[in-house]
C-alpha atoms as a PDB file:
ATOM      1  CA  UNK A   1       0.000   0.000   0.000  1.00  0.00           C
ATOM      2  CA  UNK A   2       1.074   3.625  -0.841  1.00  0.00           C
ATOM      3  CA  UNK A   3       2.346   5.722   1.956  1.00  0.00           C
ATOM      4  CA  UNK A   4       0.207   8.270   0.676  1.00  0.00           C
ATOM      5  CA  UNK A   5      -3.104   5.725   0.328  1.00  0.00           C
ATOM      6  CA  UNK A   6      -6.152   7.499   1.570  1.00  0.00           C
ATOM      7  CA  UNK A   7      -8.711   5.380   0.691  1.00  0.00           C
ATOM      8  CA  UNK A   8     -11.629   4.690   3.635  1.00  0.00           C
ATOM      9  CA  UNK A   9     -10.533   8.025   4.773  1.00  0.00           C
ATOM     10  CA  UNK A  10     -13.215  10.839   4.832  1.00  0.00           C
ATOM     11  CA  UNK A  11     -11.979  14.591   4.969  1.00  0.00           C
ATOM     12  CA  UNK A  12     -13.547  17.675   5.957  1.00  0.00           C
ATOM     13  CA  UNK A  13     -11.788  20.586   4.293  1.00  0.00           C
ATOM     14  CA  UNK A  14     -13.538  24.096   4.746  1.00  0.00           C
ATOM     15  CA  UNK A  15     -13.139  27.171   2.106  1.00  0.00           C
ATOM     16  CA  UNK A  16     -12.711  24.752  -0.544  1.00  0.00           C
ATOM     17  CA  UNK A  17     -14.661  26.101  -3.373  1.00  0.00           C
ATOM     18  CA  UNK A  18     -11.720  28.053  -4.683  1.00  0.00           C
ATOM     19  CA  UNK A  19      -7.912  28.533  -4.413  1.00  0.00           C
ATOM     20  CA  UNK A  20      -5.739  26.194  -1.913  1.00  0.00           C
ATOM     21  CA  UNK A  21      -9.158  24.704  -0.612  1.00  0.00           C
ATOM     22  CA  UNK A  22     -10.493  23.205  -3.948  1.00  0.00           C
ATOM     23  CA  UNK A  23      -6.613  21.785  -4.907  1.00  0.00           C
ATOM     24  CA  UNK A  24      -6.870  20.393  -1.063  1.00  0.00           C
ATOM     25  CA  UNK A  25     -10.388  18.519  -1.817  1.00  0.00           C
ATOM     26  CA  UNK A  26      -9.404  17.690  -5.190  1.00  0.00           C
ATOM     27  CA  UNK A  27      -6.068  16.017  -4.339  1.00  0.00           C
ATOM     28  CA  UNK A  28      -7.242  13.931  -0.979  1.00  0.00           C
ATOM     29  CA  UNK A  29      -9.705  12.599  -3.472  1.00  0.00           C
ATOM     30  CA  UNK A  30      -7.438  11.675  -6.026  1.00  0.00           C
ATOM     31  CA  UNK A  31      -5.381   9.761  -3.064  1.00  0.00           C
ATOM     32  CA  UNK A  32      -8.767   7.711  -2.469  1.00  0.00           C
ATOM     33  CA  UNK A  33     -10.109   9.983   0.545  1.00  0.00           C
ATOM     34  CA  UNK A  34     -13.799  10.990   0.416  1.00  0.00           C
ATOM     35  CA  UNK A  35     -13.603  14.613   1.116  1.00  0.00           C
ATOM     36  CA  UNK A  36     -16.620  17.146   2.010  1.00  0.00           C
ATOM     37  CA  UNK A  37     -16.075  20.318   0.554  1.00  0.00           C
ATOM     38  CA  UNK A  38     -17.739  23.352   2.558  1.00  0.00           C
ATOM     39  CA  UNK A  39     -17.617  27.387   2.217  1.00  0.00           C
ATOM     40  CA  UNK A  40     -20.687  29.825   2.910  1.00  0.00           C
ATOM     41  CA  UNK A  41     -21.794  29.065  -0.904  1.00  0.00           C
ATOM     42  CA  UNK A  42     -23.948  25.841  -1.207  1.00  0.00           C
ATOM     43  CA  UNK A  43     -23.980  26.484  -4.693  1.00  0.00           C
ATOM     44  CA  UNK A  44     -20.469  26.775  -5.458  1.00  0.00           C
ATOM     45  CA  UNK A  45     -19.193  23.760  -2.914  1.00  0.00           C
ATOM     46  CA  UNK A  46     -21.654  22.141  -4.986  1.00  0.00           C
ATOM     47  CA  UNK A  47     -19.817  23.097  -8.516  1.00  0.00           C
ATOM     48  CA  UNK A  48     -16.771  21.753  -6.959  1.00  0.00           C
ATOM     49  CA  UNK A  49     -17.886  18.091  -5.606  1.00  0.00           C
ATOM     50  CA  UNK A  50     -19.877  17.798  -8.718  1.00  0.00           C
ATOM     51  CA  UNK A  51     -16.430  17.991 -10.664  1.00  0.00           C
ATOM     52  CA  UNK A  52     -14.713  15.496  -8.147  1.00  0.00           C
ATOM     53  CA  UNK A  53     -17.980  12.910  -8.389  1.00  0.00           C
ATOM     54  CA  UNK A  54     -17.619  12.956 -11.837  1.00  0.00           C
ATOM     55  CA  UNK A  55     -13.976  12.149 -12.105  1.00  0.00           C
ATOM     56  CA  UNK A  56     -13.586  10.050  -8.746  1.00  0.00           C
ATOM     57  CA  UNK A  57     -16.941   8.290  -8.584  1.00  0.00           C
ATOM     58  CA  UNK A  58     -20.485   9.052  -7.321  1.00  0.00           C
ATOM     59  CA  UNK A  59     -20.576   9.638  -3.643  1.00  0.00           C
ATOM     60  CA  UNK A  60     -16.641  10.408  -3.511  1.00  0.00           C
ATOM     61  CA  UNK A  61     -17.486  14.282  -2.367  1.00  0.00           C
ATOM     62  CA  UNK A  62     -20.713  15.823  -0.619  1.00  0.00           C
ATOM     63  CA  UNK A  63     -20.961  19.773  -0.145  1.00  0.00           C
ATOM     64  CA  UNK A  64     -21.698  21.305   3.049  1.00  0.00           C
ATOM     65  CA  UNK A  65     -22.640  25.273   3.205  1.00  0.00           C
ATOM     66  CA  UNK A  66     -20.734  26.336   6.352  1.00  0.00           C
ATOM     67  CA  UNK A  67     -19.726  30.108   7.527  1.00  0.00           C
ATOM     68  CA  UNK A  68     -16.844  29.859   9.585  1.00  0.00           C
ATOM     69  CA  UNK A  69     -17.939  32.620  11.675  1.00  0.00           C
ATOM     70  CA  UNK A  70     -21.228  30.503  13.057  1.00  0.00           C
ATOM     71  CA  UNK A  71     -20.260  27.954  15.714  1.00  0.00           C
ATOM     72  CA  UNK A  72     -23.475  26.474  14.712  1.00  0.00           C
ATOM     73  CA  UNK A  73     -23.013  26.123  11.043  1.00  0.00           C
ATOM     74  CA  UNK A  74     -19.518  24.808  12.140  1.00  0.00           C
ATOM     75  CA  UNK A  75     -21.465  21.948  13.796  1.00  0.00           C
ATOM     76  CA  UNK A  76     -23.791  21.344  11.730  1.00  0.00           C
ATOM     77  CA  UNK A  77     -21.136  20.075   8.952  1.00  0.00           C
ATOM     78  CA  UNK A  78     -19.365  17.701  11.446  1.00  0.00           C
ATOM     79  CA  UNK A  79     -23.128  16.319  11.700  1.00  0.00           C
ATOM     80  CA  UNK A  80     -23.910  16.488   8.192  1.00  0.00           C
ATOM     81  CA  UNK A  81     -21.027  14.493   7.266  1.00  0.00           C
ATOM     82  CA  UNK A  82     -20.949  12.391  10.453  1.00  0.00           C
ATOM     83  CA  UNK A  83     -24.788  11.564   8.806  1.00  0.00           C
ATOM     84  CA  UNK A  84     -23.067  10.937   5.230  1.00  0.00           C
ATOM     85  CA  UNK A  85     -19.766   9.072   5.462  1.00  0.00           C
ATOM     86  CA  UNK A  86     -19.909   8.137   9.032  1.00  0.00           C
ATOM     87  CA  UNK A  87     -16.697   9.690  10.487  1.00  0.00           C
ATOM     88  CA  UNK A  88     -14.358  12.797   9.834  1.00  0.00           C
ATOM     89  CA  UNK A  89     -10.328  11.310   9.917  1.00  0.00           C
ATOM     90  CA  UNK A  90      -8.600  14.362   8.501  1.00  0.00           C
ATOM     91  CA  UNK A  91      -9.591  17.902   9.297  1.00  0.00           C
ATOM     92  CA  UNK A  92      -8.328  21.014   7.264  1.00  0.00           C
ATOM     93  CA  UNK A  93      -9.226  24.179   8.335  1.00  0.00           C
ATOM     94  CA  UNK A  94      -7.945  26.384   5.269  1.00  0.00           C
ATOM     95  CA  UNK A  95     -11.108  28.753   5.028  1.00  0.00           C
ATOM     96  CA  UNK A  96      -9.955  32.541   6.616  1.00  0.00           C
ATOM     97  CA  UNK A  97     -10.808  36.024   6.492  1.00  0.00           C
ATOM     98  CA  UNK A  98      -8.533  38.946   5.822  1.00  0.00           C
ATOM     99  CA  UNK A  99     -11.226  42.523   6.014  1.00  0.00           C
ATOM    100  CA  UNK A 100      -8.123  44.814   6.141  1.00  0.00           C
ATOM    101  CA  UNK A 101      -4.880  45.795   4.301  1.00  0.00           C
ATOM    102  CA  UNK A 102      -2.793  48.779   4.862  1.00  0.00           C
ATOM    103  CA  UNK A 103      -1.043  49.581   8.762  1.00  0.00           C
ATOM    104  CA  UNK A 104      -1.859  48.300  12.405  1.00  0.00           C
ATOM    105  CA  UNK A 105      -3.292  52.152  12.892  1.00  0.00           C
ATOM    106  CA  UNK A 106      -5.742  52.405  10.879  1.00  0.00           C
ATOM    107  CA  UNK A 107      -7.568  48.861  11.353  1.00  0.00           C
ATOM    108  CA  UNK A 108     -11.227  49.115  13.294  1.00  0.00           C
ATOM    109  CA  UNK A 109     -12.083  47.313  16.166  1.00  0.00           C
ATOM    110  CA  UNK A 110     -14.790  45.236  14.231  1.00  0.00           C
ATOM    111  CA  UNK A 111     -11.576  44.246  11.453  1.00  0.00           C
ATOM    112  CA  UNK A 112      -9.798  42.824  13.986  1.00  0.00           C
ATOM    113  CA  UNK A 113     -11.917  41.143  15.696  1.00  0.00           C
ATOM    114  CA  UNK A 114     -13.674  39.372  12.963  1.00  0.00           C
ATOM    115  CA  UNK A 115     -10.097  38.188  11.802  1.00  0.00           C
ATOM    116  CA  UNK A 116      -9.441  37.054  15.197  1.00  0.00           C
ATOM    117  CA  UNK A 117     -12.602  35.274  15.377  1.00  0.00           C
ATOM    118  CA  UNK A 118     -12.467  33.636  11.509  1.00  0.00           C
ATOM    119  CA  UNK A 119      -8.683  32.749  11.271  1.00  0.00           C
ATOM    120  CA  UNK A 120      -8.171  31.023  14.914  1.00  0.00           C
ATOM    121  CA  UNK A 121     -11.367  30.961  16.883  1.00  0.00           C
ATOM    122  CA  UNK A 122     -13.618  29.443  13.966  1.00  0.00           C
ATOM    123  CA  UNK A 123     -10.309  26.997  14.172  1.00  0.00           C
ATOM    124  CA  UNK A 124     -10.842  26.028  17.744  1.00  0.00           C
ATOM    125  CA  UNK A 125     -13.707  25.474  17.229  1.00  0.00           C
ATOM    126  CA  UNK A 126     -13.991  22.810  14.276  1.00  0.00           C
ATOM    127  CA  UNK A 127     -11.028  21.185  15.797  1.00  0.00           C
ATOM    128  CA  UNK A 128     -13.344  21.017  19.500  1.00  0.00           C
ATOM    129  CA  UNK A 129     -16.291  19.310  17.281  1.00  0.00           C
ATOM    130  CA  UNK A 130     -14.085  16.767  15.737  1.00  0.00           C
ATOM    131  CA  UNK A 131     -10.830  15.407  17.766  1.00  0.00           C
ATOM    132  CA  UNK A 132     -13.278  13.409  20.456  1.00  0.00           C
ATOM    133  CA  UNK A 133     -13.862  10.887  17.319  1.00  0.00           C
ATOM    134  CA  UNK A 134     -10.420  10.871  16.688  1.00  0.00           C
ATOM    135  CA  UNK A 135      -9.238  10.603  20.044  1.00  0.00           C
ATOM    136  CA  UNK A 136     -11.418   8.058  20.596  1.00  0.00           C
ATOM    137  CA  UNK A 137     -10.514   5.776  17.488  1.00  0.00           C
ATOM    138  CA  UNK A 138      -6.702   6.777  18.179  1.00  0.00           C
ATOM    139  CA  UNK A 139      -6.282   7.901  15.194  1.00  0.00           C
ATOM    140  CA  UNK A 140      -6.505  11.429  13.153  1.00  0.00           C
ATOM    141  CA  UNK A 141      -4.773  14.195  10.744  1.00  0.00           C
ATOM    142  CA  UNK A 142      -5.767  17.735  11.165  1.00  0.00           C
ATOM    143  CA  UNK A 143      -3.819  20.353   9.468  1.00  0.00           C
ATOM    144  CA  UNK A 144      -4.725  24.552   9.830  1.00  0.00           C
ATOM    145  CA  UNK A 145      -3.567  26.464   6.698  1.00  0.00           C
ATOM    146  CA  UNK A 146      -1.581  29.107   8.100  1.00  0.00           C
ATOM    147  CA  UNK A 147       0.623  31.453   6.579  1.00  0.00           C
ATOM    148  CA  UNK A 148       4.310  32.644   5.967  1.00  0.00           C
ATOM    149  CA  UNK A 149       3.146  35.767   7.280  1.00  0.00           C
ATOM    150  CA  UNK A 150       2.740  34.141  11.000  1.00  0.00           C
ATOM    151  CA  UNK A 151       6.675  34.082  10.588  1.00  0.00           C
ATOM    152  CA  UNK A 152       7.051  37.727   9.454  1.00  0.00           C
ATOM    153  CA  UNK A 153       6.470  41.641  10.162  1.00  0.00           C
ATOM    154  CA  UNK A 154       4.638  43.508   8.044  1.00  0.00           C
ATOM    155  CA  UNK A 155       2.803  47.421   7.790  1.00  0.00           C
ATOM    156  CA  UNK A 156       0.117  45.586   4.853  1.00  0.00           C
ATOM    157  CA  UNK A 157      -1.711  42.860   6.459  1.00  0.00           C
ATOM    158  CA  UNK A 158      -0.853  42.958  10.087  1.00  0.00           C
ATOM    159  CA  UNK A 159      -3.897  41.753  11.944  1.00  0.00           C
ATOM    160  CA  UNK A 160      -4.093  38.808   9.434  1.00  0.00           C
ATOM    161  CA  UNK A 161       0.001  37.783  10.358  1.00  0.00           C
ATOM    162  CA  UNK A 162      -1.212  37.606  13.972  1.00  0.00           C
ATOM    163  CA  UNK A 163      -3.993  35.667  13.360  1.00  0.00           C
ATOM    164  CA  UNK A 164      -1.755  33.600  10.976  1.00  0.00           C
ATOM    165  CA  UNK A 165       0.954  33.047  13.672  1.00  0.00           C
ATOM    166  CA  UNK A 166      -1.715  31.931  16.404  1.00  0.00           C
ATOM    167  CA  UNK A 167      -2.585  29.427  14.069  1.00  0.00           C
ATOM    168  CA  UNK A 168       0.792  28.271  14.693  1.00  0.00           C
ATOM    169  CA  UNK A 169       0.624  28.158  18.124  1.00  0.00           C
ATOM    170  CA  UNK A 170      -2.749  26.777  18.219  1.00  0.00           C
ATOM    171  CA  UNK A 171      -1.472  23.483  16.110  1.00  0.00           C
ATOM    172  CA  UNK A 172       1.414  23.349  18.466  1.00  0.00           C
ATOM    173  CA  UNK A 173      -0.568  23.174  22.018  1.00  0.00           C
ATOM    174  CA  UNK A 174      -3.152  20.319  20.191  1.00  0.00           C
ATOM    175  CA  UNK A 175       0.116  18.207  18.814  1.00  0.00           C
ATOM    176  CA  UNK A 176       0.438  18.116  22.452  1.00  0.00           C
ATOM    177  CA  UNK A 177      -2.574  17.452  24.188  1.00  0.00           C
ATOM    178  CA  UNK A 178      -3.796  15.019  20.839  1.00  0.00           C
ATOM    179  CA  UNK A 179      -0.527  13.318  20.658  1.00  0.00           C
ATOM    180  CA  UNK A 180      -0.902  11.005  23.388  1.00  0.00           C
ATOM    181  CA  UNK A 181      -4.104   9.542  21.658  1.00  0.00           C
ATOM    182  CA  UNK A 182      -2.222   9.365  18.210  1.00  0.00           C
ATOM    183  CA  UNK A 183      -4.102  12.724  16.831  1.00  0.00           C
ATOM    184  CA  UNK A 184      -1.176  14.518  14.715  1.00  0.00           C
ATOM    185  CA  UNK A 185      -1.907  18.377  14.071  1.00  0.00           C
ATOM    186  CA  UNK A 186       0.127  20.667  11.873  1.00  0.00           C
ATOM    187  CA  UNK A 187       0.188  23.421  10.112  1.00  0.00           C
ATOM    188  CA  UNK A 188       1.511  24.409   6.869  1.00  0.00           C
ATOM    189  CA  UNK A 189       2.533  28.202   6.272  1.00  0.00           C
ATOM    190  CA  UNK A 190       2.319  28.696   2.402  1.00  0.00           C
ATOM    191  CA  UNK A 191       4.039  32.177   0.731  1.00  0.00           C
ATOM    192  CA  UNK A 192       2.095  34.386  -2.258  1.00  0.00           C
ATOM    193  CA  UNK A 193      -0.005  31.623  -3.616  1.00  0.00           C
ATOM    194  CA  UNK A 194      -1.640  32.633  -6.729  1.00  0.00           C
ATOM    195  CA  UNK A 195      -5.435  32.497  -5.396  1.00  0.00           C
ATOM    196  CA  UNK A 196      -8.539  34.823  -5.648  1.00  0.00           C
ATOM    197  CA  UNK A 197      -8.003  35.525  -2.177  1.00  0.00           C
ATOM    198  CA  UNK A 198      -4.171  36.910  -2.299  1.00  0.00           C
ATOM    199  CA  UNK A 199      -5.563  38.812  -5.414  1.00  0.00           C
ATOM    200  CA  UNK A 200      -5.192  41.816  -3.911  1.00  0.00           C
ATOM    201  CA  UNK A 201      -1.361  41.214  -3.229  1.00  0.00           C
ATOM    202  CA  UNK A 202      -0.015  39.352  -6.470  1.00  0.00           C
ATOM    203  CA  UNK A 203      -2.600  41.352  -8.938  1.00  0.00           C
ATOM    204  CA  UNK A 204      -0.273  44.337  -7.713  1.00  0.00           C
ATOM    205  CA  UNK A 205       2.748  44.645 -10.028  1.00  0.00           C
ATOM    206  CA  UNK A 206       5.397  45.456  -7.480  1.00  0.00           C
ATOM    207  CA  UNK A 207       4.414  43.315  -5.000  1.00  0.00           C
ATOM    208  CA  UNK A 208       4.204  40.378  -7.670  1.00  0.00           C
ATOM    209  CA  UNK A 209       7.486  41.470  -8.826  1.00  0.00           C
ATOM    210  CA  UNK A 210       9.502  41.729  -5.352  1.00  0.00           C
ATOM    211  CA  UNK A 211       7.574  38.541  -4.169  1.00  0.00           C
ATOM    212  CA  UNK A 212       8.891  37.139  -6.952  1.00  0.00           C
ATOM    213  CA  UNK A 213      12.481  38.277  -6.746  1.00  0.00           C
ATOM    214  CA  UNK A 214      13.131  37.185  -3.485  1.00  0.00           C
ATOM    215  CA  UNK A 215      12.397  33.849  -3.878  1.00  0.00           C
ATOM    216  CA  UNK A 216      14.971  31.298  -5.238  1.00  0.00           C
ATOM    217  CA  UNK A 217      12.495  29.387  -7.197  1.00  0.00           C
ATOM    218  CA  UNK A 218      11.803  32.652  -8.543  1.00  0.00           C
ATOM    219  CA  UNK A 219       7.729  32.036  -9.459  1.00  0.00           C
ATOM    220  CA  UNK A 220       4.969  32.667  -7.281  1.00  0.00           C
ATOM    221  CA  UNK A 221       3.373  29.989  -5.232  1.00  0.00           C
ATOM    222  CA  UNK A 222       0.295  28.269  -6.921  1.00  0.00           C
ATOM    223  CA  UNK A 223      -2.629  26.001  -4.833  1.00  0.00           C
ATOM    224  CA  UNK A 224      -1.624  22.908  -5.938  1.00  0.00           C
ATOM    225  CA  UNK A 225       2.136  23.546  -4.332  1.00  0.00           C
ATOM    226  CA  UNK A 226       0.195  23.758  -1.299  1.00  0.00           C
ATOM    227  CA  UNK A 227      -2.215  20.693  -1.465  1.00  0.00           C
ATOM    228  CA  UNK A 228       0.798  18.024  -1.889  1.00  0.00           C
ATOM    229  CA  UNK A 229       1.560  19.134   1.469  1.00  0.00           C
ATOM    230  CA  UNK A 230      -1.641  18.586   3.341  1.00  0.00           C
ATOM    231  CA  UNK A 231      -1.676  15.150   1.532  1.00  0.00           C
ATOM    232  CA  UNK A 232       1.421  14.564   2.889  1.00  0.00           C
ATOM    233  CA  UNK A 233       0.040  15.624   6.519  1.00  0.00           C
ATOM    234  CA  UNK A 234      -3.089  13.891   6.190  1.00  0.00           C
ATOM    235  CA  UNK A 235      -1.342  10.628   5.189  1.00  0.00           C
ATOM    236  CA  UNK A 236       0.524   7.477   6.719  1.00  0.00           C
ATOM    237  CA  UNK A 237       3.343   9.077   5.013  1.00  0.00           C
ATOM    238  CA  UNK A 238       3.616  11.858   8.146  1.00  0.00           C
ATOM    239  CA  UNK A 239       2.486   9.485  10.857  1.00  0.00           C
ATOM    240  CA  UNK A 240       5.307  10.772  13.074  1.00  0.00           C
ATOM    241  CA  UNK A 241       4.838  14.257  12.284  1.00  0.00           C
ATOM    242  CA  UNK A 242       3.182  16.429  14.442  1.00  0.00           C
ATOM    243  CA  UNK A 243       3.220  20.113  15.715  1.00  0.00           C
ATOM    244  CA  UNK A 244       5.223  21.219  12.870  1.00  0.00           C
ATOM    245  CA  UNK A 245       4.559  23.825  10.500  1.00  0.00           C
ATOM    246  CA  UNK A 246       5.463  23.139   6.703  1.00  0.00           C
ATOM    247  CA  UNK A 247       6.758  26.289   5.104  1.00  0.00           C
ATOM    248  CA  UNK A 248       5.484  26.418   1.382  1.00  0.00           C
ATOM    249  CA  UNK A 249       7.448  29.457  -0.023  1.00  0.00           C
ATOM    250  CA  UNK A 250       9.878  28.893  -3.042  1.00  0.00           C
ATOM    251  CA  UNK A 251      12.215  28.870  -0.116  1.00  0.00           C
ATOM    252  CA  UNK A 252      11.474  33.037   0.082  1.00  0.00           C
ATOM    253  CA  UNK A 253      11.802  32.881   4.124  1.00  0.00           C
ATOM    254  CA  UNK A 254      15.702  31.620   3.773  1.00  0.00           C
ATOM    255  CA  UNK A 255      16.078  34.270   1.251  1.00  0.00           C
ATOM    256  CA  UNK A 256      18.109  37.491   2.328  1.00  0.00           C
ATOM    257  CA  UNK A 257      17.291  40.297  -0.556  1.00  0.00           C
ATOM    258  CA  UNK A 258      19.973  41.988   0.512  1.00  0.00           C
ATOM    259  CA  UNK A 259      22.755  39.400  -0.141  1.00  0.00           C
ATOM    260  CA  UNK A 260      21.462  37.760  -3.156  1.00  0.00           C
ATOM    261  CA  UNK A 261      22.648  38.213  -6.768  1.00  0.00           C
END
């Protein structure tokens, strides 16, 4: 059997009708995993387990309208899929929010706090409904899609990097209090990924092009560089991995702009 064999495995991934979440769904399926695929369009998750039933078999993916912001809705798609596939064994929390660009100063009250709640609370949450399974079968993969930014300053998106590098943090207290009961949780931390929802950063020329520059693969990051990684995590591949978070960056983070040709 593959290392990297998911099949009886059934995945909840949320934000995946678009970007890093749709490459996420679409490559645990390909690796044999039934996967639910969940954002706050029913319509849309819809569009996007349509296309996986139809090239992985019927019943292979079920959509699940979810906003991350309602604890409710949160539990309602552990039940939903609980109802459908009978278990969740790998958990990837990948949907976010980011309401505010530009410097620390100028962000509202209401910003930050709805980035605070979306990026790590909504987190918490999910992970709350789901590990008793897992803890309980002794065995589970949950991986939060952080962010290089958790790793870096920055005067552009500065509530989002905190929220990013509690997401960090969060993955490292679980690995510990999970690990006992063979529950792994990591994070991975992917750079300028070439998404609708980093639009706003690589549709800008000089970002795109200093982004670019300062990475030695010298290309931006695309959602399918990230999903080989949470297959990785969510496999037998990583089953002594935990706690760790998987920088996805064209290697931009060991990069020093100033000493490079």
């Amino acid at each position: 059997m593959s290392l990297f064999d998911l099949t009886g495995r059934v995945a909840v991934i949320t934000g995946s009708s678009r970007g890093i979440g749709r490459a996420i769904a679409e490559r645990l399926a390909e690796q044999g995993a039934k996967v639910v695929v969940s954002s706050r369009s029913e319509e849309s998750s819809w569009a996007v387990a349509d296309a996986i039933n139809a090239a992985r078999g019927a019943d292979t993916a079920l959509a699940v309208r979810a906003n991350i912001s309602s604890k409710q809705d949160l539990a309602q798609l552990v039940e939903r899929t609980r109802a459908v596939f009978g278990r969740i064994d790998i958990l990837v929390c990948n949907a976010a929010t980011n309401v505010h660009f530009g410097p620390m100063s100028a962000i509202s009250d209401e910003q930050f706090r709805k980035i605070l709640d979306n990026n790590i609370l909504s987190n918490h949450w999910l992970i709350q409904l789901v590990a008793p399974e897992m803890v309980a079968r002794r065995d589970g993969a949950i991986t939060i899609v952080s962010s290089i930014g958790g790793m870096q300053g920055t005067t552009l998106i500065g509530a989002y990097n905190i929220s990013k590098a509690a997401d960090m943090q969060l993955a490292r207290n679980l690995a510990l209090e999970l690990g006992p009961h063979n529950v792994r949780v990591n994070c991975v931390a992917p750079g300028l990924i070439r998404t609708d929802f980093a639009r706003a950063l690589w549709e800008n020329p000089s970002i795109a092009q200093a982004a670019t520059q300062a990475t030695p693969l010298r290309r931006l990051g695309e959602p399918d560089d990230v999903a080989g990684a949470v297959v990785f995590l969510s496999s037998p591949a990583a089953q002594y991995v935990t706690g760790q978070s998987i920088v996805i960056d064209g290697g931009g983070i060991i990069a020093s702009p100033a000493l490079s040709a």
